[in-house]
N, C-alpha and C. Protein backbone atom coordinates (compact mmCIF):
# COMPACT_ATOMS: atom_id res chain seq x y z
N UNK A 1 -13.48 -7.50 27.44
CA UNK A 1 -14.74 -7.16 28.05
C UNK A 1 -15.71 -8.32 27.88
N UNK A 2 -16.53 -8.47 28.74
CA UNK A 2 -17.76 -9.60 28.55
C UNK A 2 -18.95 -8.71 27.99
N UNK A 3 -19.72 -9.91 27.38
CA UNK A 3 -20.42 -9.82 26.18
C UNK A 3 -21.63 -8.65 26.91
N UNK A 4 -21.90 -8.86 28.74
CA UNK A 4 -23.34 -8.20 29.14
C UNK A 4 -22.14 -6.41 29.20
N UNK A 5 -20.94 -6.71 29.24
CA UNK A 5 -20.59 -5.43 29.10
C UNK A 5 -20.74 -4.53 28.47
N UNK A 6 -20.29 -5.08 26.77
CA UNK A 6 -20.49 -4.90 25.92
C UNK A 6 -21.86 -3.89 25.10
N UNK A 7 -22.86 -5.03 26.05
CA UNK A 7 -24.04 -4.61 25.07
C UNK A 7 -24.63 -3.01 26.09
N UNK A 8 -24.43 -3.51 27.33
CA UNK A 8 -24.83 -2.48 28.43
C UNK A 8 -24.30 -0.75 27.71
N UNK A 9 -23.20 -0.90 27.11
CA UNK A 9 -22.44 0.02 26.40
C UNK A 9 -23.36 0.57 25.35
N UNK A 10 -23.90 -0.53 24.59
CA UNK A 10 -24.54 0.04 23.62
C UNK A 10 -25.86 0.68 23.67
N UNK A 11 -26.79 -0.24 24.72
CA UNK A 11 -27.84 -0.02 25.28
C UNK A 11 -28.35 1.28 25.79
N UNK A 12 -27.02 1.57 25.99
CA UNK A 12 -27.24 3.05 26.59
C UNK A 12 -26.97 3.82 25.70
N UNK A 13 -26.77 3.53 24.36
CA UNK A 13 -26.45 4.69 23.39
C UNK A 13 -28.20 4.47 22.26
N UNK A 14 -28.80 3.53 23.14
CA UNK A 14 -30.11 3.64 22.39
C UNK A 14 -29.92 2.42 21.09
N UNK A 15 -28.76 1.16 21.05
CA UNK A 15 -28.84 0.46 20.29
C UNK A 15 -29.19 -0.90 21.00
N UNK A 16 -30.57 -1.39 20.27
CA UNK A 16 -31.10 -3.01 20.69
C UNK A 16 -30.40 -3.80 21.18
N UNK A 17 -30.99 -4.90 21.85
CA UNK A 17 -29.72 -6.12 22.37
C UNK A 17 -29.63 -7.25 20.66
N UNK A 18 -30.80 -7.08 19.52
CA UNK A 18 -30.89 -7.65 18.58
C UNK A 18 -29.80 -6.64 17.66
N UNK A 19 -30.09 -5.68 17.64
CA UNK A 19 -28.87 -4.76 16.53
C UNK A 19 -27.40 -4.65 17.33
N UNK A 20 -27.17 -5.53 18.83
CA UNK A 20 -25.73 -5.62 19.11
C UNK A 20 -25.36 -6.61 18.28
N UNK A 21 -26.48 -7.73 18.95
CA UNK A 21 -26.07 -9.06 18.11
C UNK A 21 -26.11 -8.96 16.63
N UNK A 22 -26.33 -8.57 16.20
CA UNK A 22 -26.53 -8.39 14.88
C UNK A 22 -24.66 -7.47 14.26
N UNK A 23 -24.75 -6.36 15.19
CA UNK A 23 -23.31 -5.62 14.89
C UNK A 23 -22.20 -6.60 15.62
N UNK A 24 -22.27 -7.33 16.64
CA UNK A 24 -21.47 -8.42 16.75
C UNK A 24 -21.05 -9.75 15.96
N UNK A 25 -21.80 -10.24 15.14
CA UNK A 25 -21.70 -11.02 14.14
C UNK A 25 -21.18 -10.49 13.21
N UNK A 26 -21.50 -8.92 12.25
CA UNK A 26 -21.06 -8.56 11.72
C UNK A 26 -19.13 -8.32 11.67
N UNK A 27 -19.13 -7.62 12.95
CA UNK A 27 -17.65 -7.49 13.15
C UNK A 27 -16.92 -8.64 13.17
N UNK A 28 -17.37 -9.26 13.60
CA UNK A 28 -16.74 -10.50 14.21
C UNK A 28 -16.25 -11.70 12.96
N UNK A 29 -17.37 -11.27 12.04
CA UNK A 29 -17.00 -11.78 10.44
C UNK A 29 -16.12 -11.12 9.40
N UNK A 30 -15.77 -9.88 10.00
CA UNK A 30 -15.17 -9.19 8.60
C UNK A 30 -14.21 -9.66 8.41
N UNK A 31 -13.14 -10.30 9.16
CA UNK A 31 -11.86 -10.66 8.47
C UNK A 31 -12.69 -11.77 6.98
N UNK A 32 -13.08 -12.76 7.07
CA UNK A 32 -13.69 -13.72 6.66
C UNK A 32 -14.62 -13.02 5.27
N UNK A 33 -14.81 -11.79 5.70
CA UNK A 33 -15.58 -11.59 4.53
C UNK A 33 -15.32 -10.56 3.50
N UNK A 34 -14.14 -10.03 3.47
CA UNK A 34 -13.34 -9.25 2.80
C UNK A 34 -13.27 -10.05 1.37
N UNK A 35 -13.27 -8.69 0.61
CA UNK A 35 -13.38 -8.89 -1.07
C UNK A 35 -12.16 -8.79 -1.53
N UNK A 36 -10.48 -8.49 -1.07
CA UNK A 36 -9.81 -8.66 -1.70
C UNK A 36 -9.13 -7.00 -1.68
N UNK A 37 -10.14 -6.05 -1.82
CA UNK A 37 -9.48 -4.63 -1.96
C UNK A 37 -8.62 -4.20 -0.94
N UNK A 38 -9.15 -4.81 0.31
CA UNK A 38 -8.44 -4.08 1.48
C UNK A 38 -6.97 -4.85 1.64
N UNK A 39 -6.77 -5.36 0.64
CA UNK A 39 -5.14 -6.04 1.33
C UNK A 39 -4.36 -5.58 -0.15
N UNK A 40 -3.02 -5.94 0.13
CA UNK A 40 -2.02 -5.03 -0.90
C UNK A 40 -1.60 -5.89 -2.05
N UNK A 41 -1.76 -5.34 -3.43
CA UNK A 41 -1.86 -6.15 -4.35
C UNK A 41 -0.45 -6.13 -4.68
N UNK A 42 0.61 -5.52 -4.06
CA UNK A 42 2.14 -5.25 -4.49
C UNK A 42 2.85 -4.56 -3.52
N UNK A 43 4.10 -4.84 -3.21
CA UNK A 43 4.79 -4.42 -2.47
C UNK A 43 6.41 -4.51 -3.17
N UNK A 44 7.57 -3.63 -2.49
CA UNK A 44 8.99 -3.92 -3.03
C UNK A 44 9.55 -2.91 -1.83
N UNK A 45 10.53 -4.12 -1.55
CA UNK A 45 12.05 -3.09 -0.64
C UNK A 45 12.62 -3.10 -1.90
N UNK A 46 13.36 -1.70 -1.69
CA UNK A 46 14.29 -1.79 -2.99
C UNK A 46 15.14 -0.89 -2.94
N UNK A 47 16.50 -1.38 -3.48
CA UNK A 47 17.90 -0.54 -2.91
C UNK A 47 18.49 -0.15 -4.12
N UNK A 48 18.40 0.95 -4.41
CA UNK A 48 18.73 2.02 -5.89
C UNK A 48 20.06 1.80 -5.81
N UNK A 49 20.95 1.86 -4.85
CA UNK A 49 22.49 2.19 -5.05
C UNK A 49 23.19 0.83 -5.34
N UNK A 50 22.51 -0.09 -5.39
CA UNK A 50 23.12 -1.74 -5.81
C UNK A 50 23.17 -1.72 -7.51
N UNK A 51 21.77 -1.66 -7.85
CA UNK A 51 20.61 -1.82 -7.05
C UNK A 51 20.14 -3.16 -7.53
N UNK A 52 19.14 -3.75 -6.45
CA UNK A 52 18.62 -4.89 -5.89
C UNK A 52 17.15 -4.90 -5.32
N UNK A 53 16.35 -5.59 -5.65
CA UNK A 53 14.85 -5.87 -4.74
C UNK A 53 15.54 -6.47 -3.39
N UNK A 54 15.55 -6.38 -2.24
CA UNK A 54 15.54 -6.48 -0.92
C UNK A 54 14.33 -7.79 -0.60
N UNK A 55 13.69 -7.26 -0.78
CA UNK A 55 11.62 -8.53 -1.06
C UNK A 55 10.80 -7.44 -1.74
N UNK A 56 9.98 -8.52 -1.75
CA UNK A 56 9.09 -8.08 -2.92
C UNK A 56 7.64 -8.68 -3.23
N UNK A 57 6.45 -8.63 -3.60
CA UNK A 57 5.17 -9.26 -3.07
C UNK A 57 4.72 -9.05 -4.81
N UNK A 58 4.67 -9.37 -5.90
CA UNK A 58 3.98 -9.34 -7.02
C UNK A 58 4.78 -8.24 -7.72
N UNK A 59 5.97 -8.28 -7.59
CA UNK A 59 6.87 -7.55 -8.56
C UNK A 59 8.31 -8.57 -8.67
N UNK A 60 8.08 -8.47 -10.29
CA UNK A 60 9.42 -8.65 -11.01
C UNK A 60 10.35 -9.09 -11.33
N UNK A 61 10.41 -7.35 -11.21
CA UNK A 61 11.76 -6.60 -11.63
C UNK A 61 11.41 -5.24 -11.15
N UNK A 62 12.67 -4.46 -10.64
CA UNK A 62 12.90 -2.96 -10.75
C UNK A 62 14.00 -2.45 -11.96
N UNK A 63 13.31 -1.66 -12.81
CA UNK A 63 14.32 -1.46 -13.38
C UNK A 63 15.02 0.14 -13.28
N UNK A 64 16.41 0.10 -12.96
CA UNK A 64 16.95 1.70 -12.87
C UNK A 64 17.19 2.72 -13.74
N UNK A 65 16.48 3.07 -14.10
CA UNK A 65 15.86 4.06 -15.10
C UNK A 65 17.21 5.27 -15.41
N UNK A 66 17.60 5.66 -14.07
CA UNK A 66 18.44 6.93 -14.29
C UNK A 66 19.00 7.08 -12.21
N UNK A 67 19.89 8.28 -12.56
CA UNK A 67 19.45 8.88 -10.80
C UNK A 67 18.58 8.48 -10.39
N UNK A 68 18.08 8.06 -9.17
CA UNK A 68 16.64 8.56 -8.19
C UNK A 68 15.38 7.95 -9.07
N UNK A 69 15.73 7.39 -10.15
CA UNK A 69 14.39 7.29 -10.75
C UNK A 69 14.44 5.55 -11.35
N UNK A 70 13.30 4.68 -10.54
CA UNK A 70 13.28 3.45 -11.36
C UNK A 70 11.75 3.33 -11.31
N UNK A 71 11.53 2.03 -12.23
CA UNK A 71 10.23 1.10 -12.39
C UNK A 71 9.84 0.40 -12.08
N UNK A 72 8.86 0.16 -11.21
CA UNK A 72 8.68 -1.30 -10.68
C UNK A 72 7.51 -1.85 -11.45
N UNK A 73 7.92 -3.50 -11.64
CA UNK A 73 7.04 -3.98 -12.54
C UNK A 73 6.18 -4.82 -12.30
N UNK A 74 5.11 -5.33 -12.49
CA UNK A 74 4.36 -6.32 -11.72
C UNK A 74 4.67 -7.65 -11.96
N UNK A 75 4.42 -8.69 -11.27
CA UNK A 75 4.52 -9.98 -11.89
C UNK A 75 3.02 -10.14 -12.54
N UNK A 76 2.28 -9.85 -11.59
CA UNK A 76 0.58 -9.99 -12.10
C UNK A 76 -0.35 -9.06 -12.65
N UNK A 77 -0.32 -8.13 -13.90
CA UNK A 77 -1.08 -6.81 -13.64
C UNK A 77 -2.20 -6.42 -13.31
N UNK A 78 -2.11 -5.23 -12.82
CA UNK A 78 -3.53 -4.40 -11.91
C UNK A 78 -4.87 -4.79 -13.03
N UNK A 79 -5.15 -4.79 -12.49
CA UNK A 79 -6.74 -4.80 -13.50
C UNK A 79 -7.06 -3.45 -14.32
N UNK A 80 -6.75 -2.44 -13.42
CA UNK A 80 -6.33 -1.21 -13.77
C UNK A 80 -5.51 -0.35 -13.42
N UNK A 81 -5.19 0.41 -14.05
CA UNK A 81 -4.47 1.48 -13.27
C UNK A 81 -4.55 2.53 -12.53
N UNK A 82 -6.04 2.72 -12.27
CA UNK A 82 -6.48 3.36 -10.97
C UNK A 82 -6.09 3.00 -9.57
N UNK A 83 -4.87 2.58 -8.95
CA UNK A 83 -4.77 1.60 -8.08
C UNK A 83 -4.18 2.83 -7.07
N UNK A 84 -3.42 2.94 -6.16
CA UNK A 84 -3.26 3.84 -5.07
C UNK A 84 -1.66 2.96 -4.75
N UNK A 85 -0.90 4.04 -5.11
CA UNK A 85 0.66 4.01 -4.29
C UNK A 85 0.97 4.32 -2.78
N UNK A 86 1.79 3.96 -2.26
CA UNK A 86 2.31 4.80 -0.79
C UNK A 86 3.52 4.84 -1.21
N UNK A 87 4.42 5.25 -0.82
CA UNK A 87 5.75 4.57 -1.13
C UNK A 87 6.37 6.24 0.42
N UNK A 88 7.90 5.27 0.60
CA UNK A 88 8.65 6.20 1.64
C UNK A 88 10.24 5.71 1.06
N UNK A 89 10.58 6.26 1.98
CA UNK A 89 12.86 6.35 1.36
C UNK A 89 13.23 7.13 2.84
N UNK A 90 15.02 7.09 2.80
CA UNK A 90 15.44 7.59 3.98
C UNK A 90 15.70 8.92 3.83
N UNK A 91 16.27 9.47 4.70
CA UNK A 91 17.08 10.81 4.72
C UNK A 91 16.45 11.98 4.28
N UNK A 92 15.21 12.18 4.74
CA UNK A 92 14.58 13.23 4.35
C UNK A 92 14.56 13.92 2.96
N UNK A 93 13.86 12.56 2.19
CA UNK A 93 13.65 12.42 1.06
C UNK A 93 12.66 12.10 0.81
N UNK A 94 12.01 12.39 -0.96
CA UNK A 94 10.56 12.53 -1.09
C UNK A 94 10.57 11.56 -2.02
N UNK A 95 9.81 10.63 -1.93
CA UNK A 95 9.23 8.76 -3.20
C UNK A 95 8.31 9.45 -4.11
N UNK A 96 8.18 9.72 -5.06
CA UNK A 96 7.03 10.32 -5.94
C UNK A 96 6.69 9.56 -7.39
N UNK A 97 5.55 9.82 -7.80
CA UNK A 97 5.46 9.38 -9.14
C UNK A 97 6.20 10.09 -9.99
N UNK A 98 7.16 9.64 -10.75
CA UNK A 98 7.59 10.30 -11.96
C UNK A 98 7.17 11.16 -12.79
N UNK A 99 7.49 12.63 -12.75
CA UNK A 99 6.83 13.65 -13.34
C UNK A 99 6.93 13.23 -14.71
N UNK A 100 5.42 13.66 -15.21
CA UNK A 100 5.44 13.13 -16.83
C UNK A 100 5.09 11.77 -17.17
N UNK A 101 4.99 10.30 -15.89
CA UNK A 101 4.44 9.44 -16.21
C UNK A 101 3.37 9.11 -15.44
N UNK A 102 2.34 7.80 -16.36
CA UNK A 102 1.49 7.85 -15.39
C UNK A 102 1.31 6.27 -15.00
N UNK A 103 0.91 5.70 -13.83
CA UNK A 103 1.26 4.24 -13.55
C UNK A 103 0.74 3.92 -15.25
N UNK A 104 0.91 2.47 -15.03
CA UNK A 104 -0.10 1.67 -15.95
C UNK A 104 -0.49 0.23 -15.12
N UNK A 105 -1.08 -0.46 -15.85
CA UNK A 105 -1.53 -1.88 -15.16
C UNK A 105 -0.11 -2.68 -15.12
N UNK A 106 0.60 -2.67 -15.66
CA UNK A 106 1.97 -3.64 -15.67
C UNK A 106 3.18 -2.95 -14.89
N UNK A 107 2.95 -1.49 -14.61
CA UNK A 107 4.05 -0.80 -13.90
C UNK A 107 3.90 0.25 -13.62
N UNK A 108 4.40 1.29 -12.55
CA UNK A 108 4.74 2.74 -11.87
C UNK A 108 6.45 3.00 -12.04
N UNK A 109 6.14 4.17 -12.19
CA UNK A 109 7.64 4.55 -12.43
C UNK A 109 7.91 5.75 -11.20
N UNK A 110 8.93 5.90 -10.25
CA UNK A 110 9.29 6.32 -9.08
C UNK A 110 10.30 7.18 -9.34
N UNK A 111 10.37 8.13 -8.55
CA UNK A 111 11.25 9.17 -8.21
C UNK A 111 11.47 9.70 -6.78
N UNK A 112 13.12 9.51 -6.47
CA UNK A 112 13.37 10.04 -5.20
C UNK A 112 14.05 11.14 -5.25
N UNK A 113 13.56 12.25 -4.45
CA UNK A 113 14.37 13.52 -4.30
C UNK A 113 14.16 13.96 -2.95
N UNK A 114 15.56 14.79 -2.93
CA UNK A 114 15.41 15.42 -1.83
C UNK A 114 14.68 16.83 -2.01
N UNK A 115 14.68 17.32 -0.45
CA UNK A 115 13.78 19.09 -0.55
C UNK A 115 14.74 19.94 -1.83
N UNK A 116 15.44 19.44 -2.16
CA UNK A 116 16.42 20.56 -3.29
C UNK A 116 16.18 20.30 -4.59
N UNK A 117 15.04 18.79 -4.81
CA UNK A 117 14.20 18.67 -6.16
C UNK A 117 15.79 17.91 -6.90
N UNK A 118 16.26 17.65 -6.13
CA UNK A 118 17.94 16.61 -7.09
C UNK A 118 17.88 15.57 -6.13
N UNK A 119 17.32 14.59 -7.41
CA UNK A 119 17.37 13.25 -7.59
C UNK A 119 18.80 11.94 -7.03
N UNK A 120 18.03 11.48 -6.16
CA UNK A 120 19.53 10.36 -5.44
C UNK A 120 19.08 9.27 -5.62
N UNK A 121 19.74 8.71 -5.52
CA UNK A 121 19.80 7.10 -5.42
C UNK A 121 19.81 6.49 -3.91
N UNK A 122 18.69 5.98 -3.73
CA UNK A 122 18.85 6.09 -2.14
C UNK A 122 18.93 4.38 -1.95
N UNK A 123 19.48 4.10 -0.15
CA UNK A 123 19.21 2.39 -0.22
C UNK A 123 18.07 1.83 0.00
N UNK A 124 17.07 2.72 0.96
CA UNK A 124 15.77 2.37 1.56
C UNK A 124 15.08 2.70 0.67
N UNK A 125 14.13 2.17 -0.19
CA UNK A 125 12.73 2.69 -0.93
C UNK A 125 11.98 1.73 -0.95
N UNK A 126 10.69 1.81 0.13
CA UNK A 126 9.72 0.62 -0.27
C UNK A 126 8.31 1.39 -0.81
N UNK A 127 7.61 0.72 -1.18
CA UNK A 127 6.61 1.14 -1.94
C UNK A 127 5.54 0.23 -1.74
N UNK A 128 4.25 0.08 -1.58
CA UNK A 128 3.06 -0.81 -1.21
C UNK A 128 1.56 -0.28 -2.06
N UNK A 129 1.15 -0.85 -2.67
CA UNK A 129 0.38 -0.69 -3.83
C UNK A 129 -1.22 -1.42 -3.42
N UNK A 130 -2.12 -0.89 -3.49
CA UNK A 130 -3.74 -0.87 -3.20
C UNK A 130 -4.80 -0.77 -4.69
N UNK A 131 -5.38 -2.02 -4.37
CA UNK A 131 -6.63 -0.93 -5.83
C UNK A 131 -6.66 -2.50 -6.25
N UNK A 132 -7.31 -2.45 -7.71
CA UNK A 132 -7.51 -3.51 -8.77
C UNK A 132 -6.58 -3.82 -9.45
């Protein structure tokens, strides 16, 4: 879209041609001005039935704990351990935090199960990690 498009858009929602320009600079800077939180402080493919890291972004080691259940470790630790997991696996199976543990700054400990709550060893498990 061109820029008189643009603002015509806004204009009509009752916002200035100074508070476009103003929200246009803004947007237009955020990649550039990001603090660091919004991108992923850790990541791991990781294949339980080898098992093997696949890749990996600020981890390790995985270590295989048992069935269905390993650790992933940081190379760099969190600042804290308030940090935010995602994690997914195949076959209509569930990635979870390990009942009974809780992350820490140097590591999370993982559990895969299926809907029947019994623990597998699966090949697909990646996991992507957010926070401090």
């Amino acid at each position: 879209m061109s820029r008189a498009r643009d603002l015509s858009d806004y204009v009509s929602t009752g916002v200035s041609a100074a508070e476009f320009d103003h929200l246009d600079g803004v947007t237009s800077g955020i990649q550039t001005q990001m603090d660091g939180l919004e991108t992923a402080k850790a990541w791991v493919s990781y294949d339980q039935t080898t098992p093997a890291i696949d890749d990996s972004f600020n981890v390790s080691t995985v270590d295989d704990d048992a069935t269905g259940e390993f650790t992933v470790n940081f190379t760099s630790a969190m600042t804290n351990a308030n940090y935010t997991i995602a994690g997914m696996t195949e076959d209509h199976s569930y990635l979870q935090i390990d009942e009974g543990t809780r992350p820490t700054t140097s590591a999370f400990k993982l559990r895969n199960t299926h809907n029947n709550n019994v623990s597998y060893d699966r090949e697909d498990n990646m996991a992507i990690v957010f926070g401090d």
